[in-house]
ModelCIF file with pLDDT and N, C-alpha, C, O atoms, coordinates in Angstrom:
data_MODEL
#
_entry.id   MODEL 
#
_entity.id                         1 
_entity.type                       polymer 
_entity.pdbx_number_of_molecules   1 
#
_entity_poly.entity_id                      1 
_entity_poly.type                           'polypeptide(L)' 
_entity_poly.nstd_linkage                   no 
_entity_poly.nstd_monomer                   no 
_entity_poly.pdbx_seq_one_letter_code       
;(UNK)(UNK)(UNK)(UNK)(UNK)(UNK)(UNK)(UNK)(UNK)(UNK)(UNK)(UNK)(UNK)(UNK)(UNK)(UNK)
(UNK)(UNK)(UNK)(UNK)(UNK)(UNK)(UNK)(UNK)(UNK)(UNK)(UNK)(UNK)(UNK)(UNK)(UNK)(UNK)
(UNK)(UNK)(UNK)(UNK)(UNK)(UNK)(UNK)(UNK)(UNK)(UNK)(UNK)(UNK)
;
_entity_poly.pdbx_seq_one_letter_code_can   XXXXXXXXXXXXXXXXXXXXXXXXXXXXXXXXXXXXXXXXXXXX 
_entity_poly.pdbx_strand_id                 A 
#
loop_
_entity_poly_seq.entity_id 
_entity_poly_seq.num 
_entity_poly_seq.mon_id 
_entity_poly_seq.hetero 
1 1  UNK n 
1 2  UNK n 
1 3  UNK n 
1 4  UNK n 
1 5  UNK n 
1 6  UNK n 
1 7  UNK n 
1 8  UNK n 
1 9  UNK n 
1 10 UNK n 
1 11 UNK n 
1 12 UNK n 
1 13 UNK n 
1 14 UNK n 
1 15 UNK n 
1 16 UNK n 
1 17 UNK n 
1 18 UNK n 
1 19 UNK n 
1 20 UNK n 
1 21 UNK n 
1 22 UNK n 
1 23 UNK n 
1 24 UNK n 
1 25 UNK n 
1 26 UNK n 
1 27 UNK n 
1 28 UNK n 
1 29 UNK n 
1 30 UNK n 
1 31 UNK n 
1 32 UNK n 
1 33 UNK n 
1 34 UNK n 
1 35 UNK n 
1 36 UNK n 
1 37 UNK n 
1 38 UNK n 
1 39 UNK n 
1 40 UNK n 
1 41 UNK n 
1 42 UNK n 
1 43 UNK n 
1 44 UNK n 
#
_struct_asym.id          A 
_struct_asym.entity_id   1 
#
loop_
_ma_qa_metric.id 
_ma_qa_metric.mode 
_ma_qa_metric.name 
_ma_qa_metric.software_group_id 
_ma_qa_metric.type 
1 global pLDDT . pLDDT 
2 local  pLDDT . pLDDT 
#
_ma_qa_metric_global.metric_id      1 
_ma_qa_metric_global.metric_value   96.30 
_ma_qa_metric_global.model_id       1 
_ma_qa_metric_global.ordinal_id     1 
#
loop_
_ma_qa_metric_local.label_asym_id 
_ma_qa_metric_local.label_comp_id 
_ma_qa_metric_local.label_seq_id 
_ma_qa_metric_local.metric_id 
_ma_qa_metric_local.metric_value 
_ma_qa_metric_local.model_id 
_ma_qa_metric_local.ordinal_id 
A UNK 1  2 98.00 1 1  
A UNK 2  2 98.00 1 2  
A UNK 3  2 98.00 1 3  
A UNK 4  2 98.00 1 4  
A UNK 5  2 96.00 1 5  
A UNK 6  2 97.00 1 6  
A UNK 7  2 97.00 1 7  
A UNK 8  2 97.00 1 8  
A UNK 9  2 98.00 1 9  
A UNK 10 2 98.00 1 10 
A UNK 11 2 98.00 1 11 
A UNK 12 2 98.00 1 12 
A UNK 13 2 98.00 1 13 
A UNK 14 2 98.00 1 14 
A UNK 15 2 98.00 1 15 
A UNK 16 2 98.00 1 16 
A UNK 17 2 98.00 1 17 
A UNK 18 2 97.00 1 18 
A UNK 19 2 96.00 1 19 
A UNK 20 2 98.00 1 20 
A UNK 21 2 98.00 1 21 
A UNK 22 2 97.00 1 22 
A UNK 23 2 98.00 1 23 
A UNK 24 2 98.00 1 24 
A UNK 25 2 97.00 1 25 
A UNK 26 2 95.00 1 26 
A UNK 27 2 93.00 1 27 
A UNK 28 2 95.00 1 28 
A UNK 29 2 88.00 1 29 
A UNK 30 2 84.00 1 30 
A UNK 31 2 86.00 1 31 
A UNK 32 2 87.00 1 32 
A UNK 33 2 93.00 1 33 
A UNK 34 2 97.00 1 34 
A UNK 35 2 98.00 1 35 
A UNK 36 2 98.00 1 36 
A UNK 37 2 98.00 1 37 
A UNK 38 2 98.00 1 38 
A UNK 39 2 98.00 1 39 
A UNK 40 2 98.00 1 40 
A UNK 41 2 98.00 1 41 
A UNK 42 2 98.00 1 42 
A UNK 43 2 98.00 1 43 
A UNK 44 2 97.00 1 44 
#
loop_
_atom_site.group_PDB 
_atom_site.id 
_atom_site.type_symbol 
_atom_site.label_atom_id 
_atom_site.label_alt_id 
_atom_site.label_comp_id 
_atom_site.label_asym_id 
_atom_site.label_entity_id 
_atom_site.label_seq_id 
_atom_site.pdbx_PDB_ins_code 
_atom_site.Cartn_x 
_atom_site.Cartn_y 
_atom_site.Cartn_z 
_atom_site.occupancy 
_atom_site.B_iso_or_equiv 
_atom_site.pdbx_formal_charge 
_atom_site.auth_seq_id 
_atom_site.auth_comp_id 
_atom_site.auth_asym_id 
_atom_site.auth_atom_id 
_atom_site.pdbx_PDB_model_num 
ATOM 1   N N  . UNK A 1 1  ? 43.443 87.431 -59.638 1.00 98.00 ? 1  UNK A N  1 
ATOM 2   C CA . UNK A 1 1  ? 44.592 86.942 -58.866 1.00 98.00 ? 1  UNK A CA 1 
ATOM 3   C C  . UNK A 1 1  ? 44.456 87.332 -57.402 1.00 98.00 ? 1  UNK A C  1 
ATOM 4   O O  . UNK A 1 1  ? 44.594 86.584 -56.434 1.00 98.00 ? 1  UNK A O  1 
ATOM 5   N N  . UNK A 1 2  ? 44.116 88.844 -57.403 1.00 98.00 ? 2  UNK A N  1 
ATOM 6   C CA . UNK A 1 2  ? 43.899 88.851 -55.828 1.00 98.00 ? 2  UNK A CA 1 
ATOM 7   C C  . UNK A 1 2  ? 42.936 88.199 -55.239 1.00 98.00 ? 2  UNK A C  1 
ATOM 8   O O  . UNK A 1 2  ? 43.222 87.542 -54.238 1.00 98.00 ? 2  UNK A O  1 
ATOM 9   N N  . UNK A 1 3  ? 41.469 88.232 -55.761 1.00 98.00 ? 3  UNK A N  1 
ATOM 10  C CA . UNK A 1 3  ? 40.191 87.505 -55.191 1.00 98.00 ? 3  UNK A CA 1 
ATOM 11  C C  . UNK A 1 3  ? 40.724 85.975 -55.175 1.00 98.00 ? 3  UNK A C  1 
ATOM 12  O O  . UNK A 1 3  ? 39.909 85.253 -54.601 1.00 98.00 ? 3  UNK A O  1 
ATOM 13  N N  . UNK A 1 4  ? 41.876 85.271 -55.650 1.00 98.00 ? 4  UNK A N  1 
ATOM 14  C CA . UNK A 1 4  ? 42.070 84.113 -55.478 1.00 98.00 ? 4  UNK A CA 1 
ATOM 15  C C  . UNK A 1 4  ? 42.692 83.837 -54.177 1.00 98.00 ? 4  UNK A C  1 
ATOM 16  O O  . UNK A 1 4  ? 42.286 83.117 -53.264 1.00 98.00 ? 4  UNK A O  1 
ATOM 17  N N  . UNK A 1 5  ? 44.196 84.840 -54.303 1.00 96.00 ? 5  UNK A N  1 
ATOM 18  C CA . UNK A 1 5  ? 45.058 85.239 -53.088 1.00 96.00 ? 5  UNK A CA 1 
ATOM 19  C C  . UNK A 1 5  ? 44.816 85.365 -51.675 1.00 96.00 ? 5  UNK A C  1 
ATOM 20  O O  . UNK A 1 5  ? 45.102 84.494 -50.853 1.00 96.00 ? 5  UNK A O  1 
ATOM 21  N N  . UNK A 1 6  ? 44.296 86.440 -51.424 1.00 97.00 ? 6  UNK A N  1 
ATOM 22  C CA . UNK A 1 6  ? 43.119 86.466 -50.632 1.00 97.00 ? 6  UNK A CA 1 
ATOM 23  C C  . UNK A 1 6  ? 41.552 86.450 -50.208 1.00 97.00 ? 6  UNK A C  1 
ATOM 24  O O  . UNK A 1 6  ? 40.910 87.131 -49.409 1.00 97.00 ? 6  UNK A O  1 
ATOM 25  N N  . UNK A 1 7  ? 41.182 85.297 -51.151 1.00 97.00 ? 7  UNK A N  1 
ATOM 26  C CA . UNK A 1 7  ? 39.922 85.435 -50.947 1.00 97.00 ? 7  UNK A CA 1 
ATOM 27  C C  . UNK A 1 7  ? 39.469 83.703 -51.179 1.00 97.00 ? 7  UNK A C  1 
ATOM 28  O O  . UNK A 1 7  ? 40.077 82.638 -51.068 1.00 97.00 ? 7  UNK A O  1 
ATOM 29  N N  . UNK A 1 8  ? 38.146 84.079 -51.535 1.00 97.00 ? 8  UNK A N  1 
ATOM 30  C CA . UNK A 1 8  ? 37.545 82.164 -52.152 1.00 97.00 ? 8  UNK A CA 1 
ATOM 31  C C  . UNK A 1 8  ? 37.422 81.847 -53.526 1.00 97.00 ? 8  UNK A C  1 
ATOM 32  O O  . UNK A 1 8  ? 36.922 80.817 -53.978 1.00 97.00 ? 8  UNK A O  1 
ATOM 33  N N  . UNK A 1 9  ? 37.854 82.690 -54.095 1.00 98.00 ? 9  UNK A N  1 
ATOM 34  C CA . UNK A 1 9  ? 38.141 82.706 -55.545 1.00 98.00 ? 9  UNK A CA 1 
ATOM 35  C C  . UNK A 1 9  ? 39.332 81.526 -55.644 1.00 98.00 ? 9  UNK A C  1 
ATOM 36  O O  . UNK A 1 9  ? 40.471 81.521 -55.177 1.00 98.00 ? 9  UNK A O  1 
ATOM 37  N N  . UNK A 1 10 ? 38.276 80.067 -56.807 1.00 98.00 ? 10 UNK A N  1 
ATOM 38  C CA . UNK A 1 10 ? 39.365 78.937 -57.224 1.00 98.00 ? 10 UNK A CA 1 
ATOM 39  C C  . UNK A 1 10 ? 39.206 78.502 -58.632 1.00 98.00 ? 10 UNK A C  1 
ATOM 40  O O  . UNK A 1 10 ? 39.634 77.409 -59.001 1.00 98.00 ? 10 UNK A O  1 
ATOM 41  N N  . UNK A 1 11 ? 38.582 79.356 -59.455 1.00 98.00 ? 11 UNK A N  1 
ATOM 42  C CA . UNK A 1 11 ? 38.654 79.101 -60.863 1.00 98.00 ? 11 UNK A CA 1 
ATOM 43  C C  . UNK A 1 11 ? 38.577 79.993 -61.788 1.00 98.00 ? 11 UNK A C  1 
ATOM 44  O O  . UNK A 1 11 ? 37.752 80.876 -61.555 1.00 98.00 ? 11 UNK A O  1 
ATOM 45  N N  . UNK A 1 12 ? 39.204 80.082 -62.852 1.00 98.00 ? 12 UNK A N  1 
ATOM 46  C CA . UNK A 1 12 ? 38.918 81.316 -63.393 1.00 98.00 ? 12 UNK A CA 1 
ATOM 47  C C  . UNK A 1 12 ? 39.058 81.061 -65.387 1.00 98.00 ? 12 UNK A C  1 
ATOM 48  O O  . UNK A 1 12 ? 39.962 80.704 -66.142 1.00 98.00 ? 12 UNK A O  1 
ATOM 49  N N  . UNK A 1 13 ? 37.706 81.460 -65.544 1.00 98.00 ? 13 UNK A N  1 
ATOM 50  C CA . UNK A 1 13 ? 37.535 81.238 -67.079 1.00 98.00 ? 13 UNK A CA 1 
ATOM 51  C C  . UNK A 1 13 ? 37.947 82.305 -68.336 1.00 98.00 ? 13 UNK A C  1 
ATOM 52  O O  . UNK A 1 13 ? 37.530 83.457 -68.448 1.00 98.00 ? 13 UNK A O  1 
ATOM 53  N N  . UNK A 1 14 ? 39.004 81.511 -69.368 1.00 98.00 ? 14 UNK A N  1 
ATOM 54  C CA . UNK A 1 14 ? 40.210 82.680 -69.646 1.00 98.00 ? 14 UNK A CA 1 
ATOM 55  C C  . UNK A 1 14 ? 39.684 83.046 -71.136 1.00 98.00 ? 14 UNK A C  1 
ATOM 56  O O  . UNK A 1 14 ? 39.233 82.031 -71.668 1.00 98.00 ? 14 UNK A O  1 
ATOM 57  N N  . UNK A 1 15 ? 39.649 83.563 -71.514 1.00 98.00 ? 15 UNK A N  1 
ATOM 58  C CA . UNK A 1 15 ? 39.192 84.497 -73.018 1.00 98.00 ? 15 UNK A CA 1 
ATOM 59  C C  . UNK A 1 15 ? 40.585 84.468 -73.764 1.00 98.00 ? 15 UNK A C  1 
ATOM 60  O O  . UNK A 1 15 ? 41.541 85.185 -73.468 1.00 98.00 ? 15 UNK A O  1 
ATOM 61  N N  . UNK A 1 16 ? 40.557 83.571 -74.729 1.00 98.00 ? 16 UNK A N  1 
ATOM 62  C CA . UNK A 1 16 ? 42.263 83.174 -75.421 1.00 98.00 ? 16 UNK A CA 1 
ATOM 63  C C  . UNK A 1 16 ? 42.279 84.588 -76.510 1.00 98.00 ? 16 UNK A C  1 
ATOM 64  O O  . UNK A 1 16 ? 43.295 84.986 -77.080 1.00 98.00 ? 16 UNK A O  1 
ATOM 65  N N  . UNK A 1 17 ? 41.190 85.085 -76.606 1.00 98.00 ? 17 UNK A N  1 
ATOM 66  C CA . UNK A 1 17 ? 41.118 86.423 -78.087 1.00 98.00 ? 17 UNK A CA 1 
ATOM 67  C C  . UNK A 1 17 ? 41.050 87.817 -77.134 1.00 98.00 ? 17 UNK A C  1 
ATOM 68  O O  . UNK A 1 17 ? 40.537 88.814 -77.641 1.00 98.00 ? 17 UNK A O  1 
ATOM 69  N N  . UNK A 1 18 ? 41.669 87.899 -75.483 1.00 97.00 ? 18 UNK A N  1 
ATOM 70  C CA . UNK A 1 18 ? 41.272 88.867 -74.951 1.00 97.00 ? 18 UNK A CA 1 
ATOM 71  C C  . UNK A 1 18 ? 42.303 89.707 -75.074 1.00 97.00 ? 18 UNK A C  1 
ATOM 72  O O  . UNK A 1 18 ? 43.329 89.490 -75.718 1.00 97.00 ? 18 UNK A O  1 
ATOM 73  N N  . UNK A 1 19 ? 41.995 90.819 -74.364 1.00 96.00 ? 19 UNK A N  1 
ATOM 74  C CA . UNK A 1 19 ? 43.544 91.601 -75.040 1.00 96.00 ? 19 UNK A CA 1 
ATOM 75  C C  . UNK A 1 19 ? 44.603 91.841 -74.490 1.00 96.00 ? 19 UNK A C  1 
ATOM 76  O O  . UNK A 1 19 ? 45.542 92.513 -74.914 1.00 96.00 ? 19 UNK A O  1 
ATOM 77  N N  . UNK A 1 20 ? 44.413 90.911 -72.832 1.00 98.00 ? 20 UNK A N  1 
ATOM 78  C CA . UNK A 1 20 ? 45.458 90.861 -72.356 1.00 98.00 ? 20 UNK A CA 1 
ATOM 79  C C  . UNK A 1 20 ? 45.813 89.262 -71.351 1.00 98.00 ? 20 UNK A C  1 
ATOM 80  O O  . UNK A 1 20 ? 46.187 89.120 -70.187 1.00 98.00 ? 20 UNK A O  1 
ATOM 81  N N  . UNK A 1 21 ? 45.513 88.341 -72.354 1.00 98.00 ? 21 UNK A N  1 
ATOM 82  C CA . UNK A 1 21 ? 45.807 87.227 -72.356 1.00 98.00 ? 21 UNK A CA 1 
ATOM 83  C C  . UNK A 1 21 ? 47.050 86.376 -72.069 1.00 98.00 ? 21 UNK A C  1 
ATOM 84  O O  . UNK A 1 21 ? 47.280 85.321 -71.478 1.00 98.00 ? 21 UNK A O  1 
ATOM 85  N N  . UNK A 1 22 ? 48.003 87.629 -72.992 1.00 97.00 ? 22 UNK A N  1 
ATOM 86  C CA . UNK A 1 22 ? 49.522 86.971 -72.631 1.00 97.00 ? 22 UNK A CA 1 
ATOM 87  C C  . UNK A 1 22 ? 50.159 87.283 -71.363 1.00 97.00 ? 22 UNK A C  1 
ATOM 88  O O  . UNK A 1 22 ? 51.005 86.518 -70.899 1.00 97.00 ? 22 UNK A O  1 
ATOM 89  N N  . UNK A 1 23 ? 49.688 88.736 -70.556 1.00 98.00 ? 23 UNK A N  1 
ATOM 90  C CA . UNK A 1 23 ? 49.520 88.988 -69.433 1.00 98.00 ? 23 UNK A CA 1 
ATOM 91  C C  . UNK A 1 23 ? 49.179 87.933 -68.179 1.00 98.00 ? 23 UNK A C  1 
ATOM 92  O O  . UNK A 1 23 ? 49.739 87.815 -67.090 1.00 98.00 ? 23 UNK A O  1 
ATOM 93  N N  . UNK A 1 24 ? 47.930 87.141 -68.811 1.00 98.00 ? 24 UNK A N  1 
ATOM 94  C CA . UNK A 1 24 ? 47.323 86.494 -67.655 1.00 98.00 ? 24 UNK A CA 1 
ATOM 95  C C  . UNK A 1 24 ? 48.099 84.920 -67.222 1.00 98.00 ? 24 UNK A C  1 
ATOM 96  O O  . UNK A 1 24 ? 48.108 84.203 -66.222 1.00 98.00 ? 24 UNK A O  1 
ATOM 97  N N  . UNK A 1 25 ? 48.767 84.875 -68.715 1.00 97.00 ? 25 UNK A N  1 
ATOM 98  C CA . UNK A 1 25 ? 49.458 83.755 -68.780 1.00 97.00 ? 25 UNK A CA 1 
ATOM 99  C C  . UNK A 1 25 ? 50.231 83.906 -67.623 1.00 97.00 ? 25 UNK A C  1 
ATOM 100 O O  . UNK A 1 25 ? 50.073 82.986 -66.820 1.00 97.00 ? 25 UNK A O  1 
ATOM 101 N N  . UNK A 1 26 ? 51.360 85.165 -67.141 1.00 95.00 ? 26 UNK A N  1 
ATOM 102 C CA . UNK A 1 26 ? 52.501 85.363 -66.496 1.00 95.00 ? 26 UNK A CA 1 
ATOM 103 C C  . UNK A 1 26 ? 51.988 85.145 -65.116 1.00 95.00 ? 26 UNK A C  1 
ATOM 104 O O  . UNK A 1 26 ? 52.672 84.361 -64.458 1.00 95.00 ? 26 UNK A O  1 
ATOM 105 N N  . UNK A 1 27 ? 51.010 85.620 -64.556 1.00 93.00 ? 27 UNK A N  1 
ATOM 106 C CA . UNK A 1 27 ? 50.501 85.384 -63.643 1.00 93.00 ? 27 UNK A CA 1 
ATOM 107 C C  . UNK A 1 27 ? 49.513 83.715 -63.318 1.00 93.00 ? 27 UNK A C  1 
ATOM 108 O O  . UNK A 1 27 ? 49.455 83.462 -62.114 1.00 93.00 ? 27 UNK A O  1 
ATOM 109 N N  . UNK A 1 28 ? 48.994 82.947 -63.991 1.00 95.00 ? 28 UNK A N  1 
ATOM 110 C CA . UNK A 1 28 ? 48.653 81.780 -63.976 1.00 95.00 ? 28 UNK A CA 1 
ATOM 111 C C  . UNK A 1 28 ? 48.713 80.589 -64.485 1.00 95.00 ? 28 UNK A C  1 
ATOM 112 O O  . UNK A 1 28 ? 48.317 79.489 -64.098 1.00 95.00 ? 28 UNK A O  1 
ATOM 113 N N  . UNK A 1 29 ? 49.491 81.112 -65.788 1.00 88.00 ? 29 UNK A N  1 
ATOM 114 C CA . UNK A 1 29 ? 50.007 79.639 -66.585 1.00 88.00 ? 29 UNK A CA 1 
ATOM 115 C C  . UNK A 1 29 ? 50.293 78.156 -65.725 1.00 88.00 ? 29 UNK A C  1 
ATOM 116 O O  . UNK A 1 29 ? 49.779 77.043 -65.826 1.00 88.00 ? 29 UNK A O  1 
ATOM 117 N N  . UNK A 1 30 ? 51.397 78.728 -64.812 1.00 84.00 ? 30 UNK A N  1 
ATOM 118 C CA . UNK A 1 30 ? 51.845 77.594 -63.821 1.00 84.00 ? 30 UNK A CA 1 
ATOM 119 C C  . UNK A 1 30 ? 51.568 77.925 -62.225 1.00 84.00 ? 30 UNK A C  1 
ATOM 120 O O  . UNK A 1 30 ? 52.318 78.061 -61.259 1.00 84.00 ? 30 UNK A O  1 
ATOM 121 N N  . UNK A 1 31 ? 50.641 77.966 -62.344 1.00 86.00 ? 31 UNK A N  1 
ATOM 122 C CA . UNK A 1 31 ? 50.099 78.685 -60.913 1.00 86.00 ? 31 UNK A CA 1 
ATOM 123 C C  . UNK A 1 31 ? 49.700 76.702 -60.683 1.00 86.00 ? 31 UNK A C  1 
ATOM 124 O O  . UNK A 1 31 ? 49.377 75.875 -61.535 1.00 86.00 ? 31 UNK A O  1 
ATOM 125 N N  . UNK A 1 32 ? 49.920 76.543 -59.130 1.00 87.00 ? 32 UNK A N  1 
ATOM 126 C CA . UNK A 1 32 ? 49.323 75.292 -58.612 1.00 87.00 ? 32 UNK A CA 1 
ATOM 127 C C  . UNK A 1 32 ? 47.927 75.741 -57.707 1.00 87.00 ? 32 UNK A C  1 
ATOM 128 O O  . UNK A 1 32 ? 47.818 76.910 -57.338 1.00 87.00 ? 32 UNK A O  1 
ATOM 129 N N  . UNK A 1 33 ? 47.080 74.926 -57.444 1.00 93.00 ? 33 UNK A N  1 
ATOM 130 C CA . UNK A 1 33 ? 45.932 75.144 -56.743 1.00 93.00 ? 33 UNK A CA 1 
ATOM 131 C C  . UNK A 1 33 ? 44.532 76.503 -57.204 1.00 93.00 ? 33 UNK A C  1 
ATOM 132 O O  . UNK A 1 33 ? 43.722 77.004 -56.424 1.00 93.00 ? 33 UNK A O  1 
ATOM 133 N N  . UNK A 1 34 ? 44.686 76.767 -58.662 1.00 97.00 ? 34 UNK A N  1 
ATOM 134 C CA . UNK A 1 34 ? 43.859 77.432 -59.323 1.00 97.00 ? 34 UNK A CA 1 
ATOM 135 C C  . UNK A 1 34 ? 43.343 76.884 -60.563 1.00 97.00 ? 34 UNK A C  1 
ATOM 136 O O  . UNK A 1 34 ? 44.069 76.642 -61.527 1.00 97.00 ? 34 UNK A O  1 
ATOM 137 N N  . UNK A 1 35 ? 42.080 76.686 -60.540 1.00 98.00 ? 35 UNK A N  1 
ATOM 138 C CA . UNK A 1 35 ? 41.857 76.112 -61.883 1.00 98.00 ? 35 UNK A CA 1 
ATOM 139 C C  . UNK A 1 35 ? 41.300 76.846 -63.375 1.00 98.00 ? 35 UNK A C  1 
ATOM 140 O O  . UNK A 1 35 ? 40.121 77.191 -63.452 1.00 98.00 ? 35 UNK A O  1 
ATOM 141 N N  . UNK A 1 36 ? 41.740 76.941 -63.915 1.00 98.00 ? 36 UNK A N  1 
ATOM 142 C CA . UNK A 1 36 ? 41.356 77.615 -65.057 1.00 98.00 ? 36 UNK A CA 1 
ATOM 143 C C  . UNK A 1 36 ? 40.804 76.834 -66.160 1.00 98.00 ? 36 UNK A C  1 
ATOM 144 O O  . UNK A 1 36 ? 41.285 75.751 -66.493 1.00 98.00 ? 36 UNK A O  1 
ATOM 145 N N  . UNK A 1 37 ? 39.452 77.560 -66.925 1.00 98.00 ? 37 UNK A N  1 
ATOM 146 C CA . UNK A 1 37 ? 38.467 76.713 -68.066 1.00 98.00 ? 37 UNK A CA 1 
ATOM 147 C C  . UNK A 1 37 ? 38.817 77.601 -68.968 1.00 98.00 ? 37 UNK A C  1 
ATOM 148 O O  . UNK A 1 37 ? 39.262 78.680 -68.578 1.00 98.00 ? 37 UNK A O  1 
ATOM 149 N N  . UNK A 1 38 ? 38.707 77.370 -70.145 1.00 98.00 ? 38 UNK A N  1 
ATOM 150 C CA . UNK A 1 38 ? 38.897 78.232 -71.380 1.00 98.00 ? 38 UNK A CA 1 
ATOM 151 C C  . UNK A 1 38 ? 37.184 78.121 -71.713 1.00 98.00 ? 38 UNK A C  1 
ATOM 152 O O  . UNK A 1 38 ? 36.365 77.233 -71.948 1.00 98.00 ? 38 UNK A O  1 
ATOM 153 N N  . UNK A 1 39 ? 37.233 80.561 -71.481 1.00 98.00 ? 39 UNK A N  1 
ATOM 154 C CA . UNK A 1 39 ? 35.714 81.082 -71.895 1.00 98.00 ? 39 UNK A CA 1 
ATOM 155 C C  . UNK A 1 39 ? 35.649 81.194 -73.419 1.00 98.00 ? 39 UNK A C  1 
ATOM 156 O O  . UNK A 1 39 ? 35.930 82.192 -74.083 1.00 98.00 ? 39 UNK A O  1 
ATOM 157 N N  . UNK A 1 40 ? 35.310 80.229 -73.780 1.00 98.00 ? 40 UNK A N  1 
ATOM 158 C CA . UNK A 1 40 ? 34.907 79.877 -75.423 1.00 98.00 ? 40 UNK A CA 1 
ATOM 159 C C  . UNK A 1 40 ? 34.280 81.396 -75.604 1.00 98.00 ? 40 UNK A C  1 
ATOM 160 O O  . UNK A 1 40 ? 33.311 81.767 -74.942 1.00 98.00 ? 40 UNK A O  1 
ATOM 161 N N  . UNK A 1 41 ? 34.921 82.196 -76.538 1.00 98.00 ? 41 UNK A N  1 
ATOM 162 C CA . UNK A 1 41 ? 34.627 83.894 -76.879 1.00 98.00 ? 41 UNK A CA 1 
ATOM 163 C C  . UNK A 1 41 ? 34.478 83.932 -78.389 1.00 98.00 ? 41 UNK A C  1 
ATOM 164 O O  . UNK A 1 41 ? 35.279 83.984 -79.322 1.00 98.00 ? 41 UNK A O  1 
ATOM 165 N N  . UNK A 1 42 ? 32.801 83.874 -78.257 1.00 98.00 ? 42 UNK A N  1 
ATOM 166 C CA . UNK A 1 42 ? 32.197 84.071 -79.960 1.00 98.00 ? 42 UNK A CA 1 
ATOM 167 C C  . UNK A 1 42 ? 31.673 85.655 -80.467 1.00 98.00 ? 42 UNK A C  1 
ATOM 168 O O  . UNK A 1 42 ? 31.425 86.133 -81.574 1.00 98.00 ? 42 UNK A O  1 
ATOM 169 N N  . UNK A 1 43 ? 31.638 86.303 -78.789 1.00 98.00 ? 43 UNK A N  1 
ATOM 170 C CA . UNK A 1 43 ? 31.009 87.535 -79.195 1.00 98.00 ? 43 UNK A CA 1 
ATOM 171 C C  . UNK A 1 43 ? 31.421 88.999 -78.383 1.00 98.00 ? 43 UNK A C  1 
ATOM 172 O O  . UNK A 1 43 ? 31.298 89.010 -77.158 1.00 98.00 ? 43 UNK A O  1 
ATOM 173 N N  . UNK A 1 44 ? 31.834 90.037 -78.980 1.00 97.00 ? 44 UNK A N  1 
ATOM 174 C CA . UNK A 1 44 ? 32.217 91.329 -78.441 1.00 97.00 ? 44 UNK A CA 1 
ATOM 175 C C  . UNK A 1 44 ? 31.156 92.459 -77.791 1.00 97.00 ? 44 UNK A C  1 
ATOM 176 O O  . UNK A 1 44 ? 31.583 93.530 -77.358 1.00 97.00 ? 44 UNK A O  1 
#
């Protein structure tokens, strides 16, 4: 969020099995002008 905020950071790939996921939601769910990919997570 900050490297986006202030920085050149414009996408960010989200781990749906991570452990603080519902967290990341609050901060980007409805965020405009950030794009987010879902990081397909097969392995620990």
């Amino acid at each position: 969020h900050q490297a986006w905020q202030n920085g050149q950071l414009r996408n960010g790939s989200l781990m749906a099995n991570g452990i603080a996921v519902q967290d990341a939601a609050k901060h980007f769910a409805r965020e405009d002008g950030f794009c987010i990919g879902l990081h397909c997570t097969l392995h620990a």
